[in-house]
Protein backbone atom coordinates (compact mmCIF):
# COMPACT_ATOMS: atom_id res chain seq x y z
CA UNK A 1 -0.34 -11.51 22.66
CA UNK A 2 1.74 -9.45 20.53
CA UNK A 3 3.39 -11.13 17.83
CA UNK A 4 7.08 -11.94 17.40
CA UNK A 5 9.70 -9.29 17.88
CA UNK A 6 10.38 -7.38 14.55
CA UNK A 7 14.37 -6.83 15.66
CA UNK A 8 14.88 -10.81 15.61
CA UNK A 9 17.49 -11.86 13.06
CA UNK A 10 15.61 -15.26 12.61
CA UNK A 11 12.28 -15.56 13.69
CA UNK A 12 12.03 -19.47 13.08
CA UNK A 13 13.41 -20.58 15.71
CA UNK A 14 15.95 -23.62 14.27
CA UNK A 15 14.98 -22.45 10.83
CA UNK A 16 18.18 -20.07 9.74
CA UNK A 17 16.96 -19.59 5.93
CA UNK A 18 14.35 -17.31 6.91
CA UNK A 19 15.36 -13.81 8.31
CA UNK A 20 13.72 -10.99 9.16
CA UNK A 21 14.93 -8.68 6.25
CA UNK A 22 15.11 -5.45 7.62
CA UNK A 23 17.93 -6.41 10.31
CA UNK A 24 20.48 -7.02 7.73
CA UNK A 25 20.05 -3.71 5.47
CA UNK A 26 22.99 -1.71 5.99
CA UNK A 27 22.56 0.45 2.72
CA UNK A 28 20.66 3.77 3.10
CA UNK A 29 19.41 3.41 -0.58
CA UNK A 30 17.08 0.04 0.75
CA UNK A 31 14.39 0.29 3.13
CA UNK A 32 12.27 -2.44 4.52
CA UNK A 33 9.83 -2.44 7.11
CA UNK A 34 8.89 -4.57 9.74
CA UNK A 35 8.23 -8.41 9.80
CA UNK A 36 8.80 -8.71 6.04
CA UNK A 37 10.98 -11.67 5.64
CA UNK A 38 12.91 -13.15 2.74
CA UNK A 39 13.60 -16.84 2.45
CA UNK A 40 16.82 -18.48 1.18
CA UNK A 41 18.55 -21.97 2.16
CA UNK A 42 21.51 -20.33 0.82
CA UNK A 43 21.26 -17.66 3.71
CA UNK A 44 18.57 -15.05 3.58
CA UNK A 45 20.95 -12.12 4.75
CA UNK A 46 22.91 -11.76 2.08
CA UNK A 47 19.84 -10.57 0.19
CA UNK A 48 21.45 -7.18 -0.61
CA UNK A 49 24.37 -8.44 -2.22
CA UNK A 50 22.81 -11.21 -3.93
CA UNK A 51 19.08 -9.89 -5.19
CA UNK A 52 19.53 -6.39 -5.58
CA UNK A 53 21.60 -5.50 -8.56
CA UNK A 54 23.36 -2.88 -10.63
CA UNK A 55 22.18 -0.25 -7.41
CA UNK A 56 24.73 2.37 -7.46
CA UNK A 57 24.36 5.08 -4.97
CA UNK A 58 25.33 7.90 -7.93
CA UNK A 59 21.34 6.83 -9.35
CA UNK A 60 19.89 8.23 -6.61
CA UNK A 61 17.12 5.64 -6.69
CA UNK A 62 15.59 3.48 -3.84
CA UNK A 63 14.76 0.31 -3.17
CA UNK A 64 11.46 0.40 -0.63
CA UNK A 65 9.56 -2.77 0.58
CA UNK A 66 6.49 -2.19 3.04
CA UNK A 67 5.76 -4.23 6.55
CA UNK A 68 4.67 -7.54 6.57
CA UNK A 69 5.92 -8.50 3.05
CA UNK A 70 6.85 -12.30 1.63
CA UNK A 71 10.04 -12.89 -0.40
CA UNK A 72 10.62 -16.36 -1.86
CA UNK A 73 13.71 -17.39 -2.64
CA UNK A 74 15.43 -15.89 -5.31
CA UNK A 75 13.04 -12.75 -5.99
CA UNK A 76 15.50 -10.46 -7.85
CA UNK A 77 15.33 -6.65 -8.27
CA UNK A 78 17.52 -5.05 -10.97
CA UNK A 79 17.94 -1.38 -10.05
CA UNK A 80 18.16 1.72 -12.85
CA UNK A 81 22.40 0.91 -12.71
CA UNK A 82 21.49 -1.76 -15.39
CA UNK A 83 20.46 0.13 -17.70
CA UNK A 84 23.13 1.32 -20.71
CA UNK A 85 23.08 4.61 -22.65
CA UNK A 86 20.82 4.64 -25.64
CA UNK A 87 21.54 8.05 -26.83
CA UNK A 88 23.82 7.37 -29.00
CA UNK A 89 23.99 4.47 -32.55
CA UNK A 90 25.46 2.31 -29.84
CA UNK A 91 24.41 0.97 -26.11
CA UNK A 92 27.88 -0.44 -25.49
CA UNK A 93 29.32 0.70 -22.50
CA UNK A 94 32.79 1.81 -23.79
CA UNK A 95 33.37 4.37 -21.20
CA UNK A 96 33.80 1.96 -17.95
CA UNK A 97 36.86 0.02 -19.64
CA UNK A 98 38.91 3.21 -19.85
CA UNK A 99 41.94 3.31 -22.54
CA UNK A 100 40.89 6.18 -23.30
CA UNK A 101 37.29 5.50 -24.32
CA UNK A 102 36.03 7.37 -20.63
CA UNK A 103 36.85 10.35 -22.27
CA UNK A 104 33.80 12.87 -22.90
CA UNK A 105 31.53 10.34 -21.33
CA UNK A 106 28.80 12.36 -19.19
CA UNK A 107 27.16 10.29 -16.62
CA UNK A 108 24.21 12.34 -17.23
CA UNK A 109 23.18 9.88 -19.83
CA UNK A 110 22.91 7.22 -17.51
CA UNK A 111 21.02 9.06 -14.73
CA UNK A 112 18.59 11.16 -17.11
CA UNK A 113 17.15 7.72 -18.35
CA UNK A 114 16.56 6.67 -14.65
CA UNK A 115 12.65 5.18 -14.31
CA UNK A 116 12.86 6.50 -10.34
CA UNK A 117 12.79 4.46 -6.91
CA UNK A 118 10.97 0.68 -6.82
CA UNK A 119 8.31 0.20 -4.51
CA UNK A 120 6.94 -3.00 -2.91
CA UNK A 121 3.83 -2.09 -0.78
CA UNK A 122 3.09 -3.34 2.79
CA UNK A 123 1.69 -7.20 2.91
CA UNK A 124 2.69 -8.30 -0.69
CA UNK A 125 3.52 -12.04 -1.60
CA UNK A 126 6.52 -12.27 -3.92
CA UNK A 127 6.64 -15.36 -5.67
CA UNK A 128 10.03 -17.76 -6.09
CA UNK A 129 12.38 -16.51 -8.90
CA UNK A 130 10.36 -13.39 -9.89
CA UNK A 131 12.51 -10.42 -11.15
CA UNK A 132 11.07 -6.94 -10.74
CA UNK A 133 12.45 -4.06 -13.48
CA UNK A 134 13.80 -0.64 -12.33
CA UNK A 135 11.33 1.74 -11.21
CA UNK A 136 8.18 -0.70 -11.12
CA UNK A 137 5.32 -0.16 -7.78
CA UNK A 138 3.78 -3.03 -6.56
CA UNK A 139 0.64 -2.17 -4.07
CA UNK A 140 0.00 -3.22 -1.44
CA UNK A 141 -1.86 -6.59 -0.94
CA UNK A 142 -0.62 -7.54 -3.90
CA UNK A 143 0.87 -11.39 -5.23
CA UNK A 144 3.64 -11.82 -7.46
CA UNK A 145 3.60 -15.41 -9.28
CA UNK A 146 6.71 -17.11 -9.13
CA UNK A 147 9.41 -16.09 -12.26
CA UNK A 148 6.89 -13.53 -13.06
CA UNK A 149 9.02 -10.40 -14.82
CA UNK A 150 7.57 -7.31 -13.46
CA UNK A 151 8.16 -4.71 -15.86
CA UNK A 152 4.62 -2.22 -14.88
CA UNK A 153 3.37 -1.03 -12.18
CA UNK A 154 0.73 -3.42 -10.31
CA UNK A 155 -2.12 -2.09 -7.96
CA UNK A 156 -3.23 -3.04 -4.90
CA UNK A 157 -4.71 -6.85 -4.21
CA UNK A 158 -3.91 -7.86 -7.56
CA UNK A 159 -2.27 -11.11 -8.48
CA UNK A 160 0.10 -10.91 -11.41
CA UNK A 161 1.86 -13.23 -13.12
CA UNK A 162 3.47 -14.01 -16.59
CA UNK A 163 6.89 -12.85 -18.64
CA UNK A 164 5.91 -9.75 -18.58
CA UNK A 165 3.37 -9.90 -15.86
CA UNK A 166 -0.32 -9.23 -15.72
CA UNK A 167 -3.09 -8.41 -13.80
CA UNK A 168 -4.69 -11.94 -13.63
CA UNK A 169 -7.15 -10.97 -11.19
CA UNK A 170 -8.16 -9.04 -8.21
CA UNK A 171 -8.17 -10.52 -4.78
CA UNK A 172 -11.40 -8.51 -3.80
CA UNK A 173 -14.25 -6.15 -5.00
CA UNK A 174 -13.16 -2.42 -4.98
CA UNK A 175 -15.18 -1.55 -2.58
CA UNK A 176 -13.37 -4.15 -0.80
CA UNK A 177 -9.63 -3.17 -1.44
CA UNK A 178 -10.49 0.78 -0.49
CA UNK A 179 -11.37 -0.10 2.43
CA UNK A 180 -8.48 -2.24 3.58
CA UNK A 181 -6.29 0.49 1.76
CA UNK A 182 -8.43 2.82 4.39
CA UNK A 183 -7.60 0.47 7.08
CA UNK A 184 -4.32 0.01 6.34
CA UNK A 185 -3.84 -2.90 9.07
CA UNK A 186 -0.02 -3.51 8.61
CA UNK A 187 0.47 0.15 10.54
CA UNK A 188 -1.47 -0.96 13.36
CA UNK A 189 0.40 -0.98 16.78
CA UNK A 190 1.45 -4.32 17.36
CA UNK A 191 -1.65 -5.45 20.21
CA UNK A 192 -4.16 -4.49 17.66
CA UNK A 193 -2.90 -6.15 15.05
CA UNK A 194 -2.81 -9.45 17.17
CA UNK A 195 -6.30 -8.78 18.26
CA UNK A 196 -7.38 -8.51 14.80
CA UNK A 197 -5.33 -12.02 13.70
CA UNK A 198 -8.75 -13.98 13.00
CA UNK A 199 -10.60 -11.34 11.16
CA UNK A 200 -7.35 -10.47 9.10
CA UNK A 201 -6.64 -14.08 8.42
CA UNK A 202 -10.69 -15.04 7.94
CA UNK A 203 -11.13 -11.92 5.54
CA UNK A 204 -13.30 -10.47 7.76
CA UNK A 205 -13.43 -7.18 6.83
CA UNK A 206 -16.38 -5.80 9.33
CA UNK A 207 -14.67 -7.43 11.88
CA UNK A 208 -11.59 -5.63 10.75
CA UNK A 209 -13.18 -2.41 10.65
CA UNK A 210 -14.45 -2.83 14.31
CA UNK A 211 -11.22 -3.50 15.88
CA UNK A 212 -9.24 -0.73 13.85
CA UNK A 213 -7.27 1.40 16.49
CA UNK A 214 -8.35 5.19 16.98
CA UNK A 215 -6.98 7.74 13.84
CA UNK A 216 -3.72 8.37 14.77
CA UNK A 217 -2.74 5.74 17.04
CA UNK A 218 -0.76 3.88 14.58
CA UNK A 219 2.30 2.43 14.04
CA UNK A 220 4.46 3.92 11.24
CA UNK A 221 8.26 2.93 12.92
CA UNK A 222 9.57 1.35 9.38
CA UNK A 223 7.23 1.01 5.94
């Protein structure tokens, strides 16, 4: 037992809304790693067109989503190209309709007020409709309530919801999510991990801990 292949396009067989989201990135600002999926009726693989926004390559920044991630339908992720300049008495953008109003304008402004790359960890459950902010890091384990606005960072095995989103909770004791941080499951070769299925789906984290692989024989092909 191994699991489904990672390279499928759809790995619902019959089931076309749901894609495996890392076969249809072709921009080398997005990253995704294995078996996280996104789910649309309205077809899941035009995700980079439709959910991530404003991303212009002259930013610099990333978009980075971890293996075995959850996307609902309609998670959105605005990227640092939204933002205007606020240097100045005014934030409209007068330089991008030309007529003479481009003159002087240093894109500097834009990029200097850049909040960096956005990171979605490795096994993270994105609710329906939520909208992440530039330069936000979600950790892994984590679950985003659906139309959440994520506008700060959330740690690992939290579940956050709310406009603008909150810790609501932690999944598990601390003790609990350092060692699954420790563990790190989702880099597992693909055997282990299906060897493991019961004690990661049962929480059993002894269980867990007895059937990690050796240090170092991990998987780290894609987050």
């Amino acid at each position: 037992m191994h699991g489904p292949d990672p390279n499928t396009l759809y790995p619902l067989e019959g089931f076309a809304r749901t894609a495996f989201l890392k076969n249809f990135i072709t921009r080398s600002n997005i990253e995704v790693g294995d078996y996280t999926y996104y789910d649309d009726p309205h077809g899941a693989e035009r995700f980079e067109d439709r959910n991530v926004l404003y991303h212009y390559d002259f930013y610099g920044d990333r978009l980075i989503i971890g293996k075995f991630t959850a996307i609902a339908t309609g998670a959105t992720f605005l990227m640092n190209g939204a933002n205007h300049a606020m240097g100045g008495f005014s934030t409209y953008p007068f330089n991008i309709f030309g007529g003479g109003w481009e003159k002087g304008f240093d894109p500097r402004a834009w990029v200097s007020q850049s909040r960096g790359d956005t990171v979605i960890g490795n096994d993270v459950w994105m609710g329906r409709e939520c909208l992440v902010m530039p330069g936000v890091t979600i950790g892994d384990g984590a679950i985003v309530a659906a139309r959440s606005v994520v506008v700060s960072d959330i740690p690992a095995y939290a579940i956050a919801g709310g406009n603008p989103a909150r810790v609501l909770k932690l999944r598990f004791d601390k003790t609990g999510i350092a060692r699954l941080l420790d563990l790190a499951w989702w880099h597992w070769p693909a055997d282990k991990i299906s060897a493991a299925i019961d004690a990661i789906r049962g929480a059993d984290i002894d269980a867990l801990q007895k059937a990690a692989p050796a240090k170092g024989d991990t998987n780290d092909g894609g987050r």
